[in-house]
C-alpha atoms as a PDB file:
ATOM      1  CA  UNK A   1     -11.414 109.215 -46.141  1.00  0.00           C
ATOM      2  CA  UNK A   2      -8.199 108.729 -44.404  1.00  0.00           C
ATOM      3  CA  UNK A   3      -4.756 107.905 -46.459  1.00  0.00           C
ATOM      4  CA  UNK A   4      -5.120 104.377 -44.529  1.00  0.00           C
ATOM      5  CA  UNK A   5      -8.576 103.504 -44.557  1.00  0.00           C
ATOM      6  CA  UNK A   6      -8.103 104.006 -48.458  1.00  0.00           C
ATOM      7  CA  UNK A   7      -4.911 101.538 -48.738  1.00  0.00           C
ATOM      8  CA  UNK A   8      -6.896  99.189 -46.787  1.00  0.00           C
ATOM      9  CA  UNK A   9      -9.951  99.848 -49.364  1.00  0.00           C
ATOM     10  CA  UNK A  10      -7.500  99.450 -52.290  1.00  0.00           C
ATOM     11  CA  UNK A  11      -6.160  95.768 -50.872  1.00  0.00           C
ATOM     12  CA  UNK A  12      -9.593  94.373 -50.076  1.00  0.00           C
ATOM     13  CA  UNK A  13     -10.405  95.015 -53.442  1.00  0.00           C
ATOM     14  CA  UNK A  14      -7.196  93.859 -54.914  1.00  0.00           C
ATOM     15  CA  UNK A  15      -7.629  90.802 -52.830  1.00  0.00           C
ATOM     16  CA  UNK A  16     -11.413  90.553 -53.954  1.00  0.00           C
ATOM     17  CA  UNK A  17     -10.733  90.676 -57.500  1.00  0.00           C
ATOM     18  CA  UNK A  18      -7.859  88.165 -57.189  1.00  0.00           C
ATOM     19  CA  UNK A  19     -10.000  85.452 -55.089  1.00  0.00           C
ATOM     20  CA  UNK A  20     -12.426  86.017 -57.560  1.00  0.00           C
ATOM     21  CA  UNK A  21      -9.827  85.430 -60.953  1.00  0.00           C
ATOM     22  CA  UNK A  22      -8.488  82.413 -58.934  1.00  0.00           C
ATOM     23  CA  UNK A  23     -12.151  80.919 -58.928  1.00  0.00           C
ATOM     24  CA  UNK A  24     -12.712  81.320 -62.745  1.00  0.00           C
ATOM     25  CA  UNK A  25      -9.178  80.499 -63.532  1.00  0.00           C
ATOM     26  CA  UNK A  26      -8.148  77.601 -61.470  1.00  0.00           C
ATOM     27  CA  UNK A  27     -11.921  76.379 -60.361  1.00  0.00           C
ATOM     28  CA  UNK A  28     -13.029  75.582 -63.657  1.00  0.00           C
ATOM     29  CA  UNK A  29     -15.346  78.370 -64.689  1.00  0.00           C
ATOM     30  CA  UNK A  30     -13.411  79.361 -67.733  1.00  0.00           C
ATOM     31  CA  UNK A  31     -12.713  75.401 -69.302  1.00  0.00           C
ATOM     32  CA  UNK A  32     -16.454  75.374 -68.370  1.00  0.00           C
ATOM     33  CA  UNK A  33     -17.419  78.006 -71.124  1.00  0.00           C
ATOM     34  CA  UNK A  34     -16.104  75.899 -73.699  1.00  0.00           C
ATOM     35  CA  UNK A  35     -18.556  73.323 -74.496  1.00  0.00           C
ATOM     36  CA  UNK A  36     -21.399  75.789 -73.026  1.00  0.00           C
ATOM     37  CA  UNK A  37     -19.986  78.148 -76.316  1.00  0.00           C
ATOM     38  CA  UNK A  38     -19.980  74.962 -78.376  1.00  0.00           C
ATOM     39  CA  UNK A  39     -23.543  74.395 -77.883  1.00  0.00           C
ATOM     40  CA  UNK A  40     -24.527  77.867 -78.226  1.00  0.00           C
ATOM     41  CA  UNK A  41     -22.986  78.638 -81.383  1.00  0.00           C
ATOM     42  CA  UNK A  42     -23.966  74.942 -82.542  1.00  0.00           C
ATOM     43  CA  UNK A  43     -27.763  76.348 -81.704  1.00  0.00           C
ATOM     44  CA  UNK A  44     -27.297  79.583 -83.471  1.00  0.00           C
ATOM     45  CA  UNK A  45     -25.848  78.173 -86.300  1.00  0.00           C
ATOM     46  CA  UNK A  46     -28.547  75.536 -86.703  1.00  0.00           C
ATOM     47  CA  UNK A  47     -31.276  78.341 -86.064  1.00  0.00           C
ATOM     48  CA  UNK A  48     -32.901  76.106 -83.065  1.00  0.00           C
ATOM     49  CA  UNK A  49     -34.175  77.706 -79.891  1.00  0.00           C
ATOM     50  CA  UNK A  50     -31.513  78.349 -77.117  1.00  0.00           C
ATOM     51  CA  UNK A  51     -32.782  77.070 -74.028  1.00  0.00           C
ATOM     52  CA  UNK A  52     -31.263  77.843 -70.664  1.00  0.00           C
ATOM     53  CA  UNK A  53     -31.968  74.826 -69.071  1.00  0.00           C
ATOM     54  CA  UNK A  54     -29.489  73.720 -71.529  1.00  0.00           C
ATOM     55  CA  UNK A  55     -26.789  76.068 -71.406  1.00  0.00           C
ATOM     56  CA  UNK A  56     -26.824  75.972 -67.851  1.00  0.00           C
ATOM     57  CA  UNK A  57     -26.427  72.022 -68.107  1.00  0.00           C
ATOM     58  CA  UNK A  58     -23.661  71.994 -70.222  1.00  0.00           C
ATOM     59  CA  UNK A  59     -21.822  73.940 -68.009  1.00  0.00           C
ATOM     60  CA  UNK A  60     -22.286  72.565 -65.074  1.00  0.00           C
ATOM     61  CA  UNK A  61     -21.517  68.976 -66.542  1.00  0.00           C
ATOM     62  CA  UNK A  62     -18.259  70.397 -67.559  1.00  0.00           C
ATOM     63  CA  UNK A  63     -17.419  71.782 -64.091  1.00  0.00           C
ATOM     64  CA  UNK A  64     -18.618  68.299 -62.488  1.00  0.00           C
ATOM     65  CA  UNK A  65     -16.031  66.847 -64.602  1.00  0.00           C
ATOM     66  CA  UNK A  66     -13.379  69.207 -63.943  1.00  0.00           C
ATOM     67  CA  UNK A  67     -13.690  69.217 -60.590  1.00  0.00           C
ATOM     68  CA  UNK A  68     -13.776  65.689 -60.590  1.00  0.00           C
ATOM     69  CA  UNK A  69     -10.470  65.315 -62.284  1.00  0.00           C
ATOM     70  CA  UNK A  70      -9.034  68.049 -60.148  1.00  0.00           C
ATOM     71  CA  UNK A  71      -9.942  66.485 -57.015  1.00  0.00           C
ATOM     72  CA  UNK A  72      -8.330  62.815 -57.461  1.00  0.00           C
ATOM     73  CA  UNK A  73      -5.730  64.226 -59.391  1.00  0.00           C
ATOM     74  CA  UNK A  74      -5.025  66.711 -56.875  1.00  0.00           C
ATOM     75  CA  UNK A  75      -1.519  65.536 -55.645  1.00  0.00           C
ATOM     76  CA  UNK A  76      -0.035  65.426 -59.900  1.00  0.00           C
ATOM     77  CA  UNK A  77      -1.168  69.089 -60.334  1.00  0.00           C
ATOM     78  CA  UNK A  78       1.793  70.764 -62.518  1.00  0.00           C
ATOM     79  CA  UNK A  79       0.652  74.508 -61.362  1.00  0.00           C
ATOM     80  CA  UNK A  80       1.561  75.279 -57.859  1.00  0.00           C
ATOM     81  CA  UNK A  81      -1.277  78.236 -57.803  1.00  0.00           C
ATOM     82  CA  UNK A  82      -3.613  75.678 -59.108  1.00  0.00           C
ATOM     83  CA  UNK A  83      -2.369  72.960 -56.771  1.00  0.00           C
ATOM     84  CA  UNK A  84      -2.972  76.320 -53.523  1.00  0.00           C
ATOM     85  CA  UNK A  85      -6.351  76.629 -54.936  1.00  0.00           C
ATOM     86  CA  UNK A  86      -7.258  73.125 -54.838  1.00  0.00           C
ATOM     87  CA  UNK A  87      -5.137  72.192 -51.491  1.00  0.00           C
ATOM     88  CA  UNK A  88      -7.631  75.212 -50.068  1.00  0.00           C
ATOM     89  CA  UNK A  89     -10.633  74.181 -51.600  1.00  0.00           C
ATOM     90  CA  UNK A  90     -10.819  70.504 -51.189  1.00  0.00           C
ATOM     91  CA  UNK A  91     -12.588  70.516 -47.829  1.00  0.00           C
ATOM     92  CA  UNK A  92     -15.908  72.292 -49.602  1.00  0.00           C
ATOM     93  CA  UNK A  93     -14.888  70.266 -52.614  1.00  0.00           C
ATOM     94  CA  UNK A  94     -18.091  67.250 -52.114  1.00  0.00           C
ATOM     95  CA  UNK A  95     -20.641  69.775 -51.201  1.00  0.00           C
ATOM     96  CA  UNK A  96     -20.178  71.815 -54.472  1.00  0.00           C
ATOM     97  CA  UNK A  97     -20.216  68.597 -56.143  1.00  0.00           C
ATOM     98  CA  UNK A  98     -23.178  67.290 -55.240  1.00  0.00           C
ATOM     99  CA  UNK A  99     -24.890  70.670 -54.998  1.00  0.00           C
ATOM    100  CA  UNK A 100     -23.930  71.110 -59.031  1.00  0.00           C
ATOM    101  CA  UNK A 101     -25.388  67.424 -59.537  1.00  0.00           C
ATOM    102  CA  UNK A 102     -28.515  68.489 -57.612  1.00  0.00           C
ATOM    103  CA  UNK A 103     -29.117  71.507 -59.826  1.00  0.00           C
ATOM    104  CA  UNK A 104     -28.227  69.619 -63.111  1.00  0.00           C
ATOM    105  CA  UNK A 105     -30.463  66.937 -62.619  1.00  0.00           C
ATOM    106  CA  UNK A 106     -33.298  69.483 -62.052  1.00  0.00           C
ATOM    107  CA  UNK A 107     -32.737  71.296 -64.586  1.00  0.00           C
ATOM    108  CA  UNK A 108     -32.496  68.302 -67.053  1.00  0.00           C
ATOM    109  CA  UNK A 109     -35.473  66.889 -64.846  1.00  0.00           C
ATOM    110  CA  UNK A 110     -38.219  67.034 -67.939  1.00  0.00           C
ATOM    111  CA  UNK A 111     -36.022  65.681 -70.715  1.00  0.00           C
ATOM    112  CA  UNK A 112     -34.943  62.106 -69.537  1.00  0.00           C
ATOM    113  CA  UNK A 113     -33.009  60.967 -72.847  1.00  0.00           C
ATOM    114  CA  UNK A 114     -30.552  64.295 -72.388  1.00  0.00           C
ATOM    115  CA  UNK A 115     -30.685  63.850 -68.721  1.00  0.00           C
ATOM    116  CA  UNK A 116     -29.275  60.620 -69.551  1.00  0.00           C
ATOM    117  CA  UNK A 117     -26.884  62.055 -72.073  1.00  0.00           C
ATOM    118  CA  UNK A 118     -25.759  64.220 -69.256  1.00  0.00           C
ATOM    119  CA  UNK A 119     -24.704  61.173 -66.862  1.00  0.00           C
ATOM    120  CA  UNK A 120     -23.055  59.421 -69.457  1.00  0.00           C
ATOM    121  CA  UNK A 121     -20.864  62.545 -69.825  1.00  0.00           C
ATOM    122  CA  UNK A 122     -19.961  62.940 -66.573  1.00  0.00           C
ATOM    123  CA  UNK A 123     -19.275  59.195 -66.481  1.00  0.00           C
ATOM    124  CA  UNK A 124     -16.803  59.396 -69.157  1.00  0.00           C
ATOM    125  CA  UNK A 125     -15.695  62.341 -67.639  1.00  0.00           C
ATOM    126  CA  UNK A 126     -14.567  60.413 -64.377  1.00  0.00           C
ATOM    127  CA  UNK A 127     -13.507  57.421 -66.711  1.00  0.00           C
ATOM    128  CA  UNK A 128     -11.053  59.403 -68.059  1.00  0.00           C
ATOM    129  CA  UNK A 129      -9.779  60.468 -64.773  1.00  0.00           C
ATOM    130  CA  UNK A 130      -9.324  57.288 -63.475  1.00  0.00           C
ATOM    131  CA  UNK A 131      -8.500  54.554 -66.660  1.00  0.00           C
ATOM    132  CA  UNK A 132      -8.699  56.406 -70.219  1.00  0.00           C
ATOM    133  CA  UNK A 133      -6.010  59.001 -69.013  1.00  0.00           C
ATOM    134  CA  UNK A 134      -3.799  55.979 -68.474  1.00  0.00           C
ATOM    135  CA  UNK A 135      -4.107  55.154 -72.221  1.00  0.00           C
ATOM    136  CA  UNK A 136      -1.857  57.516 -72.951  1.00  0.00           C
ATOM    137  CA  UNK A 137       1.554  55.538 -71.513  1.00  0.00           C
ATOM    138  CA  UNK A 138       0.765  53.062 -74.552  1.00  0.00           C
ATOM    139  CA  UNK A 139      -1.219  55.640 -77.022  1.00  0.00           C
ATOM    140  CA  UNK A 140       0.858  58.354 -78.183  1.00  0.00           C
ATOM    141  CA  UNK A 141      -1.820  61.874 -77.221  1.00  0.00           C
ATOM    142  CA  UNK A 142      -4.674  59.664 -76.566  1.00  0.00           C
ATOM    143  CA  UNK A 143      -5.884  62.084 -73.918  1.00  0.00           C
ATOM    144  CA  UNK A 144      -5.904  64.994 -76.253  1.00  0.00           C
ATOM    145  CA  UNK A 145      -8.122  63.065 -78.672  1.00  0.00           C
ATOM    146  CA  UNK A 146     -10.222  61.963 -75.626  1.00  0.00           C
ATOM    147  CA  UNK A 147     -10.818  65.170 -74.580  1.00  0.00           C
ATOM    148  CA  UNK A 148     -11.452  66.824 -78.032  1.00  0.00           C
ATOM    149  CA  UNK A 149     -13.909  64.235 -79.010  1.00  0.00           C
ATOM    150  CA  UNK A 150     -15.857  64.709 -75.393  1.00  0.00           C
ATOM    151  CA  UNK A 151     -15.853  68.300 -75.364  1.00  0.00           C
ATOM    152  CA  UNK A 152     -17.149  68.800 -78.926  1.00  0.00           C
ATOM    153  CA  UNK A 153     -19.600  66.321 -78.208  1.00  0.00           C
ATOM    154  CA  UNK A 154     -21.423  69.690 -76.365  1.00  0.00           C
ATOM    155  CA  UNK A 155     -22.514  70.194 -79.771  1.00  0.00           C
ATOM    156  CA  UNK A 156     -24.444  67.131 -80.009  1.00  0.00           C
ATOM    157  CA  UNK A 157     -25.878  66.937 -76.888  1.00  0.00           C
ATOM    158  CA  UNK A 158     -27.363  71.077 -78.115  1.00  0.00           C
ATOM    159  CA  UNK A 159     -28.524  69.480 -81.274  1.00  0.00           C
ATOM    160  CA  UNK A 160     -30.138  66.630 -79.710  1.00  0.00           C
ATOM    161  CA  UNK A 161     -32.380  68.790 -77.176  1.00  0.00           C
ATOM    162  CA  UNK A 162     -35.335  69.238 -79.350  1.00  0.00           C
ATOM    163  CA  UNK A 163     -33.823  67.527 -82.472  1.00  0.00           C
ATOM    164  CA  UNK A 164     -33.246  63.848 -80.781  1.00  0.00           C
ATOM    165  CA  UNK A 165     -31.045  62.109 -83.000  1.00  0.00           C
ATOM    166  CA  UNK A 166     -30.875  64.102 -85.867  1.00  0.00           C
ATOM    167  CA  UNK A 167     -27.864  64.350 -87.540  1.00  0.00           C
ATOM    168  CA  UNK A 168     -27.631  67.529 -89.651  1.00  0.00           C
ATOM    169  CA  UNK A 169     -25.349  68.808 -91.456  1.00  0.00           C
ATOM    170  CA  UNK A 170     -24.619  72.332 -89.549  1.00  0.00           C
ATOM    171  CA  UNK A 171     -23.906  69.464 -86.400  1.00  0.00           C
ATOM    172  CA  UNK A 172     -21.425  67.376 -88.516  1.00  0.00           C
ATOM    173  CA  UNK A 173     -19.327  70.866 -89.469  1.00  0.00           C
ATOM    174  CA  UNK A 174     -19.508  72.650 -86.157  1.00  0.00           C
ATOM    175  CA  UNK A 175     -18.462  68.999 -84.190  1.00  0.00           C
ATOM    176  CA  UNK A 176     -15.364  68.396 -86.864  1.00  0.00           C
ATOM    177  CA  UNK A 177     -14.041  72.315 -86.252  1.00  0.00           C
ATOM    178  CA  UNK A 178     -14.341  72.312 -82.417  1.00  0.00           C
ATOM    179  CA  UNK A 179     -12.998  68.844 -82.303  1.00  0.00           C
ATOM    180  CA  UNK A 180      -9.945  70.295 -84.083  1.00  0.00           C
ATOM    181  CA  UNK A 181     -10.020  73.107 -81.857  1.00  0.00           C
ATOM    182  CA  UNK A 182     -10.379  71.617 -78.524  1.00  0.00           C
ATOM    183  CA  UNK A 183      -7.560  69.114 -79.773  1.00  0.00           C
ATOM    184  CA  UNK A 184      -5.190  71.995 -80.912  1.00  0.00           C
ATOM    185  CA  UNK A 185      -5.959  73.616 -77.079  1.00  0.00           C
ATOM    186  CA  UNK A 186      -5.127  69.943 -74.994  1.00  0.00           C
ATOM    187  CA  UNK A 187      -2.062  69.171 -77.138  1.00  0.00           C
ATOM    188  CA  UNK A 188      -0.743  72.553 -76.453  1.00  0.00           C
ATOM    189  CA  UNK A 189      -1.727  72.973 -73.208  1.00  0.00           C
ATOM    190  CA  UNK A 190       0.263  69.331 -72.348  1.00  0.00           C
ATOM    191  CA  UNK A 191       3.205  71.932 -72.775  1.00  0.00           C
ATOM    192  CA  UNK A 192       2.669  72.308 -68.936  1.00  0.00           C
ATOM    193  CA  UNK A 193       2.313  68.952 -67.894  1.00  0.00           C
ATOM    194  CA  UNK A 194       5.599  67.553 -69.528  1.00  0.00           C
ATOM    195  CA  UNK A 195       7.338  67.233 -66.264  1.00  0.00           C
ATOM    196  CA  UNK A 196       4.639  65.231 -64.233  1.00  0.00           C
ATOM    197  CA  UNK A 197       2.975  63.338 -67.218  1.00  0.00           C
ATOM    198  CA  UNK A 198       6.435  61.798 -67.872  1.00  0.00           C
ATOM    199  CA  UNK A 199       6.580  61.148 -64.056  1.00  0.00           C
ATOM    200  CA  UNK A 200       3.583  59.161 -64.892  1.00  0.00           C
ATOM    201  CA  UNK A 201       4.632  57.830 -67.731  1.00  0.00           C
ATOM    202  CA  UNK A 202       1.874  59.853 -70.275  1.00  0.00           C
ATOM    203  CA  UNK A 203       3.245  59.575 -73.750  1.00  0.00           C
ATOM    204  CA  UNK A 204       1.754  63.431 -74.464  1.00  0.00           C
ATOM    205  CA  UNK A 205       2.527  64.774 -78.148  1.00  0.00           C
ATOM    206  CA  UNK A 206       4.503  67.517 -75.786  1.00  0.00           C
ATOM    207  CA  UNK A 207       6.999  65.003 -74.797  1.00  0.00           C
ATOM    208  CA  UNK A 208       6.911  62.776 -77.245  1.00  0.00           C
ATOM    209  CA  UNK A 209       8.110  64.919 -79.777  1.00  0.00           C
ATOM    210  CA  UNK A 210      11.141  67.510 -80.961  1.00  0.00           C
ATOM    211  CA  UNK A 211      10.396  70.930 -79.906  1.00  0.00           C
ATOM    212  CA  UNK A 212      10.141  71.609 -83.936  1.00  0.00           C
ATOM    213  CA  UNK A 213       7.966  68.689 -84.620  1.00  0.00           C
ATOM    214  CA  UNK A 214       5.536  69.696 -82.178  1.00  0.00           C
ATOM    215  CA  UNK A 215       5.195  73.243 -83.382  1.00  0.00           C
ATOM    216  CA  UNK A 216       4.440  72.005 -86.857  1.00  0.00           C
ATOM    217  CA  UNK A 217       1.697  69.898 -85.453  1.00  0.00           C
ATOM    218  CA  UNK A 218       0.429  72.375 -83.843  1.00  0.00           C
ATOM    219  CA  UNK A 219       0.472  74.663 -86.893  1.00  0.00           C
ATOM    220  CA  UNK A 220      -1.384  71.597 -89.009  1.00  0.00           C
ATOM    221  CA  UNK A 221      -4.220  71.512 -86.540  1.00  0.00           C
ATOM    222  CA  UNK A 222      -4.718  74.909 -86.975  1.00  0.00           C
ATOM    223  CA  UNK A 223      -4.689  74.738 -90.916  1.00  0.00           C
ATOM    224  CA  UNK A 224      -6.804  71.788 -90.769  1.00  0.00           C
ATOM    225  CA  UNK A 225      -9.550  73.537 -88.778  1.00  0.00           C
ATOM    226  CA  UNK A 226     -10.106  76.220 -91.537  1.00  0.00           C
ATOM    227  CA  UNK A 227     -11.365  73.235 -93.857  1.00  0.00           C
ATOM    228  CA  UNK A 228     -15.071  72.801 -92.183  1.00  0.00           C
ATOM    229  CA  UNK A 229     -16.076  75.961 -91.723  1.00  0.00           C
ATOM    230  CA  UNK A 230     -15.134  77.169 -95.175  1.00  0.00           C
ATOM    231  CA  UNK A 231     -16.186  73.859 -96.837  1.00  0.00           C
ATOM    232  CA  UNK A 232     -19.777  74.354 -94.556  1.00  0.00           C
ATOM    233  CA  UNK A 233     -19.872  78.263 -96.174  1.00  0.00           C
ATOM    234  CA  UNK A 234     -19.057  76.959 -99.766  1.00  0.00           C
ATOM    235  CA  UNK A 235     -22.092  74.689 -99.585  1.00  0.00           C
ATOM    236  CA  UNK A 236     -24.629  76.887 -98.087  1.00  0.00           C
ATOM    237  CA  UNK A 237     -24.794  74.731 -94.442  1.00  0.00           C
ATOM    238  CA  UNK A 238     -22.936  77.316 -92.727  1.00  0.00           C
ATOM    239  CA  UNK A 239     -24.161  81.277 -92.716  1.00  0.00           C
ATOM    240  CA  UNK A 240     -21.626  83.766 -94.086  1.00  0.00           C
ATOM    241  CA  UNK A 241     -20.825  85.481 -90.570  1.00  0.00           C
ATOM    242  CA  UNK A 242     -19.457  82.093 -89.648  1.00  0.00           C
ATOM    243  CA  UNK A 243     -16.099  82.484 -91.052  1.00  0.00           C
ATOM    244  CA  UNK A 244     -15.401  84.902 -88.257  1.00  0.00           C
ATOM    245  CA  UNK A 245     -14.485  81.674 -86.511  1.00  0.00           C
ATOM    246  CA  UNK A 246     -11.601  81.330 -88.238  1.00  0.00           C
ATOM    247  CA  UNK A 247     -10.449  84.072 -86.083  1.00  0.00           C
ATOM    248  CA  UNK A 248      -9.446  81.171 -83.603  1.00  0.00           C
ATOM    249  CA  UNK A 249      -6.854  79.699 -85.176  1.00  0.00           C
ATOM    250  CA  UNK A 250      -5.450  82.985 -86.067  1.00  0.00           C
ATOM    251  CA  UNK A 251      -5.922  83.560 -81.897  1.00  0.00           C
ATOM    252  CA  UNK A 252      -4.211  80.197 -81.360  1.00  0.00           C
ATOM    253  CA  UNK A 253      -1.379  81.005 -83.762  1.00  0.00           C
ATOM    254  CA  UNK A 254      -0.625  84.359 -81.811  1.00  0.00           C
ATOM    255  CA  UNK A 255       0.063  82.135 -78.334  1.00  0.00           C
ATOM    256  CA  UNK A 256       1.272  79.656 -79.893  1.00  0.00           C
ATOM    257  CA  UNK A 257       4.470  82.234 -81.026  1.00  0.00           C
ATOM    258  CA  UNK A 258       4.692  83.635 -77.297  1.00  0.00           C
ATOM    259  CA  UNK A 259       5.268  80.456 -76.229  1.00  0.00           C
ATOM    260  CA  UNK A 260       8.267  79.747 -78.184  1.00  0.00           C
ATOM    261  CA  UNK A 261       9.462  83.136 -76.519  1.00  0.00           C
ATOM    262  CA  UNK A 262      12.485  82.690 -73.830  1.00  0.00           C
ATOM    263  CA  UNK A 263      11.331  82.252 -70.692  1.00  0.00           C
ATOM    264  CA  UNK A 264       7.596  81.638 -71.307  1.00  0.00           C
ATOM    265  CA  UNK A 265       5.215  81.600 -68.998  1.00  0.00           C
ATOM    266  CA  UNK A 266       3.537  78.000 -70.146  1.00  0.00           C
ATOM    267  CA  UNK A 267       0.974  77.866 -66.866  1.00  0.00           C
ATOM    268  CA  UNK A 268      -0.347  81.516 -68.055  1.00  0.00           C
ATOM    269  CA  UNK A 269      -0.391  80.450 -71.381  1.00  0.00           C
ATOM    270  CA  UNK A 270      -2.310  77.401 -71.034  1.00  0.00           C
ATOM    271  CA  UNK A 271      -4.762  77.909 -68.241  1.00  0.00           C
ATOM    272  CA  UNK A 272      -5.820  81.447 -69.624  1.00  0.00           C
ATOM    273  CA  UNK A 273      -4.828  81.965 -73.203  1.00  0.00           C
ATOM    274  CA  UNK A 274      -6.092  78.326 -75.081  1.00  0.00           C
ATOM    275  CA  UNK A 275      -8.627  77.971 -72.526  1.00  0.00           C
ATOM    276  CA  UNK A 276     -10.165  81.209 -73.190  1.00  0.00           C
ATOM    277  CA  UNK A 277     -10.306  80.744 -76.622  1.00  0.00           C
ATOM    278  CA  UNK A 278     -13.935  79.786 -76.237  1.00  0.00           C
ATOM    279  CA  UNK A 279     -14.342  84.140 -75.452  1.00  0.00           C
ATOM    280  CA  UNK A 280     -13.172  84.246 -79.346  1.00  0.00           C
ATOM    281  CA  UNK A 281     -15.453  81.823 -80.615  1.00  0.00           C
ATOM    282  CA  UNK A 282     -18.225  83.505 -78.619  1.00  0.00           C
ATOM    283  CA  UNK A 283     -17.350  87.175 -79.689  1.00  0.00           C
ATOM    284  CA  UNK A 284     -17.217  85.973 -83.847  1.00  0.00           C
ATOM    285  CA  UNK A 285     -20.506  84.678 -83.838  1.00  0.00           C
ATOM    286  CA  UNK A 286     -22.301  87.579 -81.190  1.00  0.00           C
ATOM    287  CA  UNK A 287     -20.492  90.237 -83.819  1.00  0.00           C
ATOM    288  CA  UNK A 288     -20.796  88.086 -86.852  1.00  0.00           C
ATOM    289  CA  UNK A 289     -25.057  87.441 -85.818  1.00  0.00           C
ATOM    290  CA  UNK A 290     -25.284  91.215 -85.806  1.00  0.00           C
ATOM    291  CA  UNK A 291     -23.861  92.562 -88.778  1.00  0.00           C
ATOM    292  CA  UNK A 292     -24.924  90.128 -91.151  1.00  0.00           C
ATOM    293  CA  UNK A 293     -28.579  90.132 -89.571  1.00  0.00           C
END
């Protein structure tokens, strides 16, 4: 192989591997694998059977919404490689929509009451996008409580499959920690946003608070979330290996201190850092399952 035909190897690849960290970044993939972790773990947990059909559901109700948001929100994006990604996209943007609708409503095609759970998740999704975000110029962080009570909600809609409406107490634990969680990931990640969402008049915790005050907050949440997965341990709910999921908020804690750093990359920080935090929760209970089986 020549000197040049092997730089030219080397920058497809590099550009390969970047289109393709762009499309789990920035397209949704990885905010996707939140509630589809959610639900797993909440399956696990509750020793029900994981179903694909499921999985697969959850995640592509999560992507509807996020692409959903992204598209009529497209002009008020805060990340200019986001904003690229979008402003390249958007022509193909309907036909992956309704293909993902088309597959989720196949897949959820023999269970009507979650198929209906489903839509009204992806309505509220688009609700959000278009009235409850607006909440939030009268509701100091109403989106970030929006958006952790939706996205935990993955739980329920797991628990619900085979179990319809059973309230357990493994659900009620699992829903109050990723709540906390998910909230700890939207208030932070509104660290990003400050600039348009007071353009738009969004009363975030991020700009509606001392650069102290929010910290603390921050560090509160991440107490708080301990409480329900020791408290579920304590009284035999929870198995043992769970409280390797307290490794989040040690996780969240770490980026958390790099972005009080000078000259912090908040874009980085938020879009791959707090949304991948769903990798940690995945990796304690995968580990957790298997040396404590």
């Amino acid at each position: 192989m020549t000197v040049g035909a092997a730089i030219g190897k080397h920058i497809t690849f590099n550009k390969v591997t970047s289109l393709v960290w762009e499309e789990f970044i920035y397209g949704g993939h990885l905010v996707a694998l939140g509630p589809t972790v959610i639900a797993y773990i909440c399956l696990r947990l509750s020793n029900y059977a994981i179903h694909w059909q499921l999985i697969l559901g959850l995640y592509l109700i999560t992507f509807i919404v996020h692409l959903l948001d992204r598209y009529i929100d497209i002009n008020d994006d805060s990340s200019s490689a986001r904003f690229d990604y979008f402003r390249r996209m958007k022509p193909l943007l309907p036909y992956i929509l309704t293909a993902s609708l088309l597959v989720l409503a196949y897949i959820l095609r023999d269970n009507l009451a979650i198929a209906a759970f489903a839509l009204f998740l992806v309505g509220i999704g688009v609700l959000y996008t278009l009235f409850f975000k607006k909440l939030t110029r009268y509701v100091v962080g109403f989106k970030s409580f929006y958006t952790a009570a939706v996205f935990a909600s993955s739980a329920i809609f797991a628990s619900f499959y085979d179990n319809w409406l059973v309230f357990t107490p493994v659900l009620t634990y699992v829903y109050i920690f990723f709540f906390l969680r998910w909230f700890s990931d939207t208030v932070f990640c509104d660290l990003k946003d400050v600039v348009e969402d007071r353009k738009n008049k969004l009363r975030t915790f991020a700009n509606s608070m001392d650069k102290d005050s929010f910290y603390t907050l921050l560090s509160v949440i991440n107490i708080l979330s301990i409480f329900p997965i020791v408290i579920g341990i304590a009284k035999g709910y929870l198995p043992g290996y769970s409280i390797l999921l307290l490794s989040a908020p040690l996780y969240s804690n770490y980026y958390i201190g790099l972005s009080r750093r000078k000259g912090a990359d908040y874009q980085k920080l938020a879009n791959v850092w707090a949304d991948g935090e769903s990798i940690v929760w995945m990796f304690a209970v995968l580990v957790g399952g298997l040396v404590w089986a």
